[in-house]
Protein backbone atom coordinates (compact mmCIF):
# COMPACT_ATOMS: atom_id res chain seq x y z
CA UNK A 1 -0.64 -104.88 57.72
CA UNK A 2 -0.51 -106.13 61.23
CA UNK A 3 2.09 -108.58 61.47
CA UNK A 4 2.67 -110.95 64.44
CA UNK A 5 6.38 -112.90 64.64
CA UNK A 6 7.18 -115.83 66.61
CA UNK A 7 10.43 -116.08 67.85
CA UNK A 8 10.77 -112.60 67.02
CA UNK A 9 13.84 -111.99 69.20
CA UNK A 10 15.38 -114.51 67.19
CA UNK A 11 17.89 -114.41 64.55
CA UNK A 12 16.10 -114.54 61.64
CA UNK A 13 12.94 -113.22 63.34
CA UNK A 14 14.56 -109.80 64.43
CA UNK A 15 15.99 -109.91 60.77
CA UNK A 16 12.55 -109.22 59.58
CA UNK A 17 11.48 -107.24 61.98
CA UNK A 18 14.18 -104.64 60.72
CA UNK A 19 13.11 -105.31 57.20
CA UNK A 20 8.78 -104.87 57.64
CA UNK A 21 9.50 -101.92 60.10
CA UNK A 22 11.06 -99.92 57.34
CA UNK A 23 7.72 -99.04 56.10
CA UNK A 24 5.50 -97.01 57.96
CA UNK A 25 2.36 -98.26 57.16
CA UNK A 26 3.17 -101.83 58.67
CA UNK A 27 2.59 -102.70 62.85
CA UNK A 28 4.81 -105.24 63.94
CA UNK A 29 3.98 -107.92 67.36
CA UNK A 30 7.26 -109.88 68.68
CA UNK A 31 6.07 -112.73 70.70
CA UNK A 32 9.22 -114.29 72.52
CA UNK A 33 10.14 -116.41 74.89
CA UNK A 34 13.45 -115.33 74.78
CA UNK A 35 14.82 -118.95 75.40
CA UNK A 36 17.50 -118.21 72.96
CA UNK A 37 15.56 -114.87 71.44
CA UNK A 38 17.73 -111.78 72.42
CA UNK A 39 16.11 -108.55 73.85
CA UNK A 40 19.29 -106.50 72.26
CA UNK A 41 18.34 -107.97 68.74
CA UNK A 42 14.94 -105.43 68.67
CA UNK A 43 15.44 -103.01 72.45
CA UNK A 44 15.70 -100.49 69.41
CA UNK A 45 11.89 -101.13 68.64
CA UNK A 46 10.45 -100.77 72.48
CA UNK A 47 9.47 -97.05 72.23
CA UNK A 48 8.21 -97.35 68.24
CA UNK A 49 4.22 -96.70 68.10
CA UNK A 50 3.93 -99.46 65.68
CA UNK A 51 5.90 -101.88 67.63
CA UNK A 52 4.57 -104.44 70.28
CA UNK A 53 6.41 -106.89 72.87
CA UNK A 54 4.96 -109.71 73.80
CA UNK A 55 7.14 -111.90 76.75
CA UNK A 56 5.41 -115.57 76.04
CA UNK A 57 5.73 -118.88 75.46
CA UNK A 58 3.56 -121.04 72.48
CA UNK A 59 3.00 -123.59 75.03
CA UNK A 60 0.44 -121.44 76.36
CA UNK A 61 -2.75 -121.95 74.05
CA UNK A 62 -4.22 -119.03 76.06
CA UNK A 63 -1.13 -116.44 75.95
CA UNK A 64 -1.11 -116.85 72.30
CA UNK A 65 -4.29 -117.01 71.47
CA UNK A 66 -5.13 -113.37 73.20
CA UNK A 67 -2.21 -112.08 71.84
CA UNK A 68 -3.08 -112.93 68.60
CA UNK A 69 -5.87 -110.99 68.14
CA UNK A 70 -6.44 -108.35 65.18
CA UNK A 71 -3.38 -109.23 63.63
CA UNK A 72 -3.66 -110.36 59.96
CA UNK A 73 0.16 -112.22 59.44
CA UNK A 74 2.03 -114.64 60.97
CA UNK A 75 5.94 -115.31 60.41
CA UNK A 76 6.27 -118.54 62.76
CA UNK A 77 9.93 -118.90 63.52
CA UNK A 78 9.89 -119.78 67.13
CA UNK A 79 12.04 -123.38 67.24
CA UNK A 80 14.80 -125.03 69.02
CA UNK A 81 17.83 -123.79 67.30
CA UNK A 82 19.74 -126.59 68.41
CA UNK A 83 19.81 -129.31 66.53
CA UNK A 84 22.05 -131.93 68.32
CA UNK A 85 20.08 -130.55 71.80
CA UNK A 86 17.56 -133.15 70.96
CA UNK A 87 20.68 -136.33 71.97
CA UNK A 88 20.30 -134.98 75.62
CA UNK A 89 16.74 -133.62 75.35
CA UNK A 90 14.36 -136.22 73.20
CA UNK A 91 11.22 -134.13 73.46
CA UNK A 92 12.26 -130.64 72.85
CA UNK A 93 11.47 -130.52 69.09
CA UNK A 94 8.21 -132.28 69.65
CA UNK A 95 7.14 -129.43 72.27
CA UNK A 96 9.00 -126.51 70.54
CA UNK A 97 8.17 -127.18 67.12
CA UNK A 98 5.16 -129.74 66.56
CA UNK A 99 2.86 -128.57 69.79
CA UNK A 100 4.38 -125.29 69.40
CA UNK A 101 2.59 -125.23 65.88
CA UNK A 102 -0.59 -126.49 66.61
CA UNK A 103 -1.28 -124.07 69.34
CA UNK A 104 -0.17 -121.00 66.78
CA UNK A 105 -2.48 -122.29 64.17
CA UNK A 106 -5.60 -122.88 66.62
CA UNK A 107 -5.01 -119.63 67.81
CA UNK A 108 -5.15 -118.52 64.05
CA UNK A 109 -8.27 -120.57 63.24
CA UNK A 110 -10.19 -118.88 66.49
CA UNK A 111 -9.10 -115.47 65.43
CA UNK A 112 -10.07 -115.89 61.78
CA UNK A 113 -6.26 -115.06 60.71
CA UNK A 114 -5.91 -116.87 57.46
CA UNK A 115 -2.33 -116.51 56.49
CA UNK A 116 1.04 -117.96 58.10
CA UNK A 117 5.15 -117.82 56.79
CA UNK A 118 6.44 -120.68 58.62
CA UNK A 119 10.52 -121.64 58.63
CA UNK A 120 11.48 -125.39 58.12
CA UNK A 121 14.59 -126.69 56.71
CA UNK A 122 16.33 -129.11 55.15
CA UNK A 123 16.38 -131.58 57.19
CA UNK A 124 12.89 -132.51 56.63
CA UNK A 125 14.43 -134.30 53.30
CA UNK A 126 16.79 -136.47 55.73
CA UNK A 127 20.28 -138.09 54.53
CA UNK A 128 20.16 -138.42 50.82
CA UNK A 129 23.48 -137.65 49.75
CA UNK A 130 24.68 -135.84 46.49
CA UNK A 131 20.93 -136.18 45.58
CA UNK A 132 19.54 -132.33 44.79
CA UNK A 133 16.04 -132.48 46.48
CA UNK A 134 13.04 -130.58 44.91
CA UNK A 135 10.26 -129.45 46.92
CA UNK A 136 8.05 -132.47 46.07
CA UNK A 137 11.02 -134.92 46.83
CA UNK A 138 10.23 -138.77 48.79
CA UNK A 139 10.11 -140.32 50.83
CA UNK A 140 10.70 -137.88 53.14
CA UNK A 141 12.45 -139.34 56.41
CA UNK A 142 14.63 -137.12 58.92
CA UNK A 143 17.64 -138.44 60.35
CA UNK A 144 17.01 -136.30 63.02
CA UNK A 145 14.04 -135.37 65.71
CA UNK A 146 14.81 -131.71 64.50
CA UNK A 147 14.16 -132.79 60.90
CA UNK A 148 11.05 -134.79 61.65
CA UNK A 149 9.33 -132.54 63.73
CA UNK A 150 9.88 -129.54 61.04
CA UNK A 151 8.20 -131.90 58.90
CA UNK A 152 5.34 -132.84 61.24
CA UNK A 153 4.94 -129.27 61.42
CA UNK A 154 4.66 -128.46 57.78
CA UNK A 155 2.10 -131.64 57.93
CA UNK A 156 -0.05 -130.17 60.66
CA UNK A 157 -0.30 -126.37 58.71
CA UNK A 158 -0.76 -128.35 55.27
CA UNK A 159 -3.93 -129.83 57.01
CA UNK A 160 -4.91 -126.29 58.87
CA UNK A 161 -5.01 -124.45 55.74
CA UNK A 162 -7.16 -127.41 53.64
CA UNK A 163 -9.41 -127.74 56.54
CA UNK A 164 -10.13 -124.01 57.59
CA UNK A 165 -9.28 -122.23 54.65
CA UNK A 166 -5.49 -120.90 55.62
CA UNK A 167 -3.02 -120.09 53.18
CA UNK A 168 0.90 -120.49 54.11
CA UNK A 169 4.51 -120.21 52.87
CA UNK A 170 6.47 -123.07 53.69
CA UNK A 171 10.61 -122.70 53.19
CA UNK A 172 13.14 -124.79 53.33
CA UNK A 173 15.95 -123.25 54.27
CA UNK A 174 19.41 -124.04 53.81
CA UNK A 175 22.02 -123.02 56.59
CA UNK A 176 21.29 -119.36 57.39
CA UNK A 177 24.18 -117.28 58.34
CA UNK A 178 24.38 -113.62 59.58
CA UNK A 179 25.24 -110.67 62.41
CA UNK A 180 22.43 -111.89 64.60
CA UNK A 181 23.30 -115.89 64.79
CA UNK A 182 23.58 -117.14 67.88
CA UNK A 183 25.08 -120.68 67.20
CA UNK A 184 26.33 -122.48 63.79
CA UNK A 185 29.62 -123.60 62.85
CA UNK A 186 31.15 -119.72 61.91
CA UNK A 187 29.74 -118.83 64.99
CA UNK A 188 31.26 -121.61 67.27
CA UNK A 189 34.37 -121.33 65.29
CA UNK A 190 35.03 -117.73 66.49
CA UNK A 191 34.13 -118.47 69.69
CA UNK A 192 36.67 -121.49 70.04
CA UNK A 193 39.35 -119.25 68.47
CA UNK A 194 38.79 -116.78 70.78
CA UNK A 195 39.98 -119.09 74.15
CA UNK A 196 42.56 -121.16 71.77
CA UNK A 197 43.83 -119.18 69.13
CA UNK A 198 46.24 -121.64 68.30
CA UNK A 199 44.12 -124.94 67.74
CA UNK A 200 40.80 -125.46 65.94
CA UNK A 201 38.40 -128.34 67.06
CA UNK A 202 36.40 -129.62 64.41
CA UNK A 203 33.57 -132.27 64.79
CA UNK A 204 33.75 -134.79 62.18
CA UNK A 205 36.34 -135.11 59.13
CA UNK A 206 35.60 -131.37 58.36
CA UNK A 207 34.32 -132.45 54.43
CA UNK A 208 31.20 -131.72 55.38
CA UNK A 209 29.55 -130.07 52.54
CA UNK A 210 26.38 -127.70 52.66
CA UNK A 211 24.99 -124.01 51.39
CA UNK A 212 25.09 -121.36 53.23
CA UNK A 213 22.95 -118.43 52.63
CA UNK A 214 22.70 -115.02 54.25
CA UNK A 215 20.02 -114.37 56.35
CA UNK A 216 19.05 -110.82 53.90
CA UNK A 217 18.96 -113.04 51.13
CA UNK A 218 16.43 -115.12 53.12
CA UNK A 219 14.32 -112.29 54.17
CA UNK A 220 14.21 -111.36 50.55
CA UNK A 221 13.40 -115.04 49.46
CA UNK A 222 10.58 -114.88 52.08
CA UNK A 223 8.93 -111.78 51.06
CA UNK A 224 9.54 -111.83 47.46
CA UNK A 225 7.86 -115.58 46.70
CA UNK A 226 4.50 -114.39 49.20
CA UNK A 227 3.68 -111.72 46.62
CA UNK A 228 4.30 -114.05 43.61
CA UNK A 229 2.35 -117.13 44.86
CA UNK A 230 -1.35 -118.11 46.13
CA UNK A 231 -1.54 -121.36 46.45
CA UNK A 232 -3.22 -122.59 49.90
CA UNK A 233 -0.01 -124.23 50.28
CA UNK A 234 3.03 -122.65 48.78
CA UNK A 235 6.52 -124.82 49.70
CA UNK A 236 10.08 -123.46 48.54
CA UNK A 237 13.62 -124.50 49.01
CA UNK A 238 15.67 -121.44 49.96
CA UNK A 239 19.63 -121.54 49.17
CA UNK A 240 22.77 -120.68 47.04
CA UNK A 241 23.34 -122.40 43.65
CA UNK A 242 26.53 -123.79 45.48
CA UNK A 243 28.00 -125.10 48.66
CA UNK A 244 31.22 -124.81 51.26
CA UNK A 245 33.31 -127.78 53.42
CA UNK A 246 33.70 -127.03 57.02
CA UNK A 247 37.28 -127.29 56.10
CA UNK A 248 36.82 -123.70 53.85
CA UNK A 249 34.91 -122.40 56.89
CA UNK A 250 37.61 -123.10 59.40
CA UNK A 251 40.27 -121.20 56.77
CA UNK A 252 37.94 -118.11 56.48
CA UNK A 253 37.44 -117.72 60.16
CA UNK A 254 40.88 -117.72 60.96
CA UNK A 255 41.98 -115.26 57.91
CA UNK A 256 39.38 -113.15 58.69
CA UNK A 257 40.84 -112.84 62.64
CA UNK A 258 43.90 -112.34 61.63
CA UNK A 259 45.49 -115.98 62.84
CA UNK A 260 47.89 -118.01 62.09
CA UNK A 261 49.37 -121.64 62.08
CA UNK A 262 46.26 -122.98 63.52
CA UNK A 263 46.35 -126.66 63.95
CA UNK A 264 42.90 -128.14 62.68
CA UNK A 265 41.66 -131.44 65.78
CA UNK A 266 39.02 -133.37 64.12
CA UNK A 267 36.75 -135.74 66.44
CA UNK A 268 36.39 -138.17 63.57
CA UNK A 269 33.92 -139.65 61.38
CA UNK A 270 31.57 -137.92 58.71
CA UNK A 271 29.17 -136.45 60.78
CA UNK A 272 29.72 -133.73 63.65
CA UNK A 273 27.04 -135.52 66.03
CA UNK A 274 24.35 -138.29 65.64
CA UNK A 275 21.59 -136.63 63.39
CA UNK A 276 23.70 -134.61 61.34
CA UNK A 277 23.36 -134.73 57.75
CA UNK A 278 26.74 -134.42 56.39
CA UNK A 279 26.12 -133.57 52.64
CA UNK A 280 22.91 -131.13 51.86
CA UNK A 281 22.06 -130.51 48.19
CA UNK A 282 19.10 -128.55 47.28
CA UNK A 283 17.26 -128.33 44.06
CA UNK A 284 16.21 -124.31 43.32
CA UNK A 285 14.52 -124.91 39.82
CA UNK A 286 11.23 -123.69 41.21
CA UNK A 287 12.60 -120.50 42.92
CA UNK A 288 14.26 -119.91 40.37
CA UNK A 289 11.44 -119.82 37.91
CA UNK A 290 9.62 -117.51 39.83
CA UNK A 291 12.52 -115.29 39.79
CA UNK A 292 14.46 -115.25 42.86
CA UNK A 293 18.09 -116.08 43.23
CA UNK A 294 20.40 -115.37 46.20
CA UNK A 295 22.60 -112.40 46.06
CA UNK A 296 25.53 -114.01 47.87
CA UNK A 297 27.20 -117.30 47.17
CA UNK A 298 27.95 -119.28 50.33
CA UNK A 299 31.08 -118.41 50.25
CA UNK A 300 30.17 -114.61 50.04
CA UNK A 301 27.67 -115.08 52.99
CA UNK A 302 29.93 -117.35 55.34
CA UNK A 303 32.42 -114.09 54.52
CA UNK A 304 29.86 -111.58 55.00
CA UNK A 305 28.65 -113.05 58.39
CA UNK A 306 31.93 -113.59 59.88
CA UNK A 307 32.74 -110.12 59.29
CA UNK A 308 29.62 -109.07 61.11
CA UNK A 309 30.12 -111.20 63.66
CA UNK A 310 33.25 -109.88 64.25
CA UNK A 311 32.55 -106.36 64.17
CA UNK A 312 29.56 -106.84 66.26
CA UNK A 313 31.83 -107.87 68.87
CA UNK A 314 34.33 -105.06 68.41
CA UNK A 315 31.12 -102.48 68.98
CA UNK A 316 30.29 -104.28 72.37
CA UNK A 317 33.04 -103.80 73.79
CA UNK A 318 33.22 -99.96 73.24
């Protein structure tokens, strides 16, 4: 297989390329615009025979749509990771995600390349409370332009693969968590530890409530449900069967740095910025019947990650 990954620089995109590199029959294409992609994540890969590195941006209908050629997958995870970005920045999701998109999948449909993995998230399902959302959940409405342009996306490659005779993978994923992040609460938490070990801002009341899954449970989600499904359109939630306050995150950072008496600053309210969707609930009922559960608990991953995170540093600075 010749695989092609947007955002492959990325978090979860160099995450994957790790994972189809470890068989030697599969060629693997990065194409980054390293906007928050980071050339350390995959510098490993630059001298591989079977690995290619494309510097570009999905702006450029004409970049991608050369580069694209004679590959036979796409894993589209190229996005703004930065949700509350969009306050300062209105149209960033609409370029990075929704145009973004549609110039991928032209590409595609002028290439002939008929199948695309594409990452949304749960924000698509918007502000719904305790309510455990299935895949076929409505009305759908976003409480944030992150959330509705995942969704326009996921619209735009429904109508791609009825019209031109695609197939995708569509997942919904909850928070994903790992050695690679480059933003999150874990990872801001570590980082605002770091200047002030003694105090702890958190935004919001810090009872903010959510799963959080590991991003190797995530690559095994992905590749697991494309060889049990073949629908033109195949959509999955992707999460733990449970979920973690800020509040427990907070206490596991600072345990796992080895702090103590840190005094927790809240800015207030139930939501860390305008957007945010304080409580996320997920329905797994059909990933589970076709097999697939997490390995890790969210309170396992959150661990997990913070560990890596942490020893990631530690190796830099040898």
């Amino acid at each position: 297989m010749r695989y092609l990954i947007t955002g492959g620089a990325g978090f979860i995109g160099s995450t994957i390329v790790d994972k189809l590199l470890e068989d030697d029959i599969n060629e693997v294409t990065v194409f980054d615009n390293f906007c928050s992609g980071k050339l350390s994540y995959i510098e490993k890969y630059l001298n591989n025979k079977r690995f290619k590195l494309i510097k570009g941006d999905l702006l450029d209908l004409s970049l991608i749509k050369e580069s694209i050629k004679d590959h036979n997958f796409i894993f589209h995870f190229a996005a703004n990771p930065d949700i509350s970005k969009a306050m300062i920045e209105t149209d960033l999701d609409l370029r990075l995600s929704i145009i973004a998109t549609y110039n991928l999948l032209e590409a595609m449909r002028l290439n002939r390349i008929k199948k695309i993995v594409y990452s949304s998230g749960s924000g698509v399902y918007g502000d719904v409370g305790l309510t455990e959302t299935p895949e076929d959940f409505g009305p759908l409405m976003p409480s944030s332009m992150y959330g509705a342009c995942k969704l326009g996306s996921e619209a735009i490659i429904s109508a791609f693969c009825n019209m031109f005779d695609m197939q995708s993978w569509i997942f919904r994923f909850a928070n994903v968590i790992g050695k690679n992040q480059t933003h999150g609460v874990g990872f801001d938490f570590i980082n605002k530890l770091k200047k002030e070990p003694k105090q702890l801002t958190i935004l919001g009341d810090g009872t903010q409530s959510k799963s959080y899954i590991h991003v190797n449970d995530v690559i095994d989600a992905i590749l697991f449900v494309a060889k049990k499904t073949n629908e033109i359109v195949n959509i999955y939630n992707v999460a733990t069967d449970d979920y973690i306050t800020v509040n427990e995150i907070a206490s596991i950072v600072i345990k796992e740095m080895n702090l103590e008496n840190v005094i927790f600053e809240y800015t207030g309210g139930k939501r860390g910025w305008k957007g945010d969707v304080p409580i996320v609930r997920f329905n797994l009922e059909k990933i589970h019947k076709l097999g697939w559960k997490s390995k890790y608990n969210s309170k396992e991953a959150v661990k997990r990650s913070i560990r890596e995170m942490l020893n990631k540093e530690v190796v830099a600075k040898k």
